[in-house]
C-alpha atoms as a PDB file:
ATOM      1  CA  UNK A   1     133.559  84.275 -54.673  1.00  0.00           C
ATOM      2  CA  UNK A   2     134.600  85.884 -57.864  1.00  0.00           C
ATOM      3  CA  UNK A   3     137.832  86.218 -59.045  1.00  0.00           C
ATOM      4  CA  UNK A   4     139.502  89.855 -59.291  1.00  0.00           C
ATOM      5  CA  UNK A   5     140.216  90.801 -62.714  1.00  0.00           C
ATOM      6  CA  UNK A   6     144.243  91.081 -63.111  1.00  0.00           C
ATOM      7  CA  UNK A   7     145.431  94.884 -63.491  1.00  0.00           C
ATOM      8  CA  UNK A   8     148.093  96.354 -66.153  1.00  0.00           C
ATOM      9  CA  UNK A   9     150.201  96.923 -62.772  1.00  0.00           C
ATOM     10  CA  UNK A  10     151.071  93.306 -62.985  1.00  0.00           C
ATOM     11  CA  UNK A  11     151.881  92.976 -66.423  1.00  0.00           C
ATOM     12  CA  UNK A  12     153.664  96.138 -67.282  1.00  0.00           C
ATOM     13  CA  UNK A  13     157.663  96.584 -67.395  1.00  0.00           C
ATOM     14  CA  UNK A  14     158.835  98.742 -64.408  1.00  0.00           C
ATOM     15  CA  UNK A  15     162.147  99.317 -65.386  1.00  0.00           C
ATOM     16  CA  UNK A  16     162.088 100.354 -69.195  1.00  0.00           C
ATOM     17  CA  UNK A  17     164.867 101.559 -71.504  1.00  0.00           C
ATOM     18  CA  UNK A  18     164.441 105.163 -73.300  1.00  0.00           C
ATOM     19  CA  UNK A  19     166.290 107.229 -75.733  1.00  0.00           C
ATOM     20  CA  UNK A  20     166.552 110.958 -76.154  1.00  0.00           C
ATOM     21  CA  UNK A  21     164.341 112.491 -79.267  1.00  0.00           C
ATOM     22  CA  UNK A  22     168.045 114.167 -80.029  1.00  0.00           C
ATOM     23  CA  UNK A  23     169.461 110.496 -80.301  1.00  0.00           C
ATOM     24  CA  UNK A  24     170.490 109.068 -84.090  1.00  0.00           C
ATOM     25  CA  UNK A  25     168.476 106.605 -85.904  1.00  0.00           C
ATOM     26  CA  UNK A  26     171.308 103.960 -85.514  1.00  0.00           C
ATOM     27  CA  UNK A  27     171.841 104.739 -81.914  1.00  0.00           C
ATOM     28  CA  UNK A  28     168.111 103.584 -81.501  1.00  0.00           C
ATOM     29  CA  UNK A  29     168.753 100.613 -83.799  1.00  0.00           C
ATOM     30  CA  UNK A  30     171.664  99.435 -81.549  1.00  0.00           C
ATOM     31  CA  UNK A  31     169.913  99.397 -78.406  1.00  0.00           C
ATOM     32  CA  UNK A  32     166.910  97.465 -79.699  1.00  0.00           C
ATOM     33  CA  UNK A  33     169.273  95.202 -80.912  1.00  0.00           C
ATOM     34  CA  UNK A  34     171.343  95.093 -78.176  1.00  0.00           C
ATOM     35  CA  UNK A  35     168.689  94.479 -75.816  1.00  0.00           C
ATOM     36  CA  UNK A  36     166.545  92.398 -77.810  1.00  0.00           C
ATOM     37  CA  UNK A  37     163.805  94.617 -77.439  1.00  0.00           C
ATOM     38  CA  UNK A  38     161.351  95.894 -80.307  1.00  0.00           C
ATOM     39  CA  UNK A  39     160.118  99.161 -78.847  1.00  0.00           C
ATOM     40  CA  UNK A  40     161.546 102.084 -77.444  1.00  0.00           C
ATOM     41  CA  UNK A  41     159.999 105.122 -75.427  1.00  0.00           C
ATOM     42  CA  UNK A  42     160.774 108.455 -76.513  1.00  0.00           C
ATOM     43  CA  UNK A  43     161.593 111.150 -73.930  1.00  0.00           C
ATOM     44  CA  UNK A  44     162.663 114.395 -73.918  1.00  0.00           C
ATOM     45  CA  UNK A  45     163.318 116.400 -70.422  1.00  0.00           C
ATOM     46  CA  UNK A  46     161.734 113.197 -68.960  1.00  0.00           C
ATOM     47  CA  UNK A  47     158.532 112.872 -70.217  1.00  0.00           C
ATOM     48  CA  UNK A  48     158.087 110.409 -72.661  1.00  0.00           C
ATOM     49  CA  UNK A  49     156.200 111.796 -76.091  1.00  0.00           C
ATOM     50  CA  UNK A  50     156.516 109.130 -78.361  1.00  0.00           C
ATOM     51  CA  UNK A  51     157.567 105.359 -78.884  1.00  0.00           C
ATOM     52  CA  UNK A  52     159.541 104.130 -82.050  1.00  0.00           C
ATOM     53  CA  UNK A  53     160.018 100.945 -83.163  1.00  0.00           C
ATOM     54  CA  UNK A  54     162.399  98.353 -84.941  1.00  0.00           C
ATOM     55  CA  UNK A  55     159.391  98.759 -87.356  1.00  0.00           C
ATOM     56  CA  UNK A  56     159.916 102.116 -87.955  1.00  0.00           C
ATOM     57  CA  UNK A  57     163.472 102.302 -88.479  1.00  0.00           C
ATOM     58  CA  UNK A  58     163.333  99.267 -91.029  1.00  0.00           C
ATOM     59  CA  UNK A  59     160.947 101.904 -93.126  1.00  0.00           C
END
């Protein structure tokens, strides 16, 4: 019997932190830091349309 090949569904973060595209730069910052976290979805009227990164802001 072969194995089933493992799905994103089991690797992917269900409950994810976001920011608002009106948010600062530094409020970003802070809750990457904060939460230890390097990426951050992007939403605005809650769809997400972008991701930033500690990355980015370092630029």
């Amino acid at each position: 019997m072969s194995k089933k090949a493992p799905t994103i569904a089991e690797f992917m973060t269900r409950s994810t932190l976001t920011i608002s595209h009106s948010a600062s730069l530094n409020e970003a910052h802070e809750l990457m830091r904060r939460h230890q976290i390097r990426h951050l979805p992007v939403v605005s009227q809650n769809e997400v349309i972008g991701v930033v990164s500690i990355r980015d802001l370092h630029l």
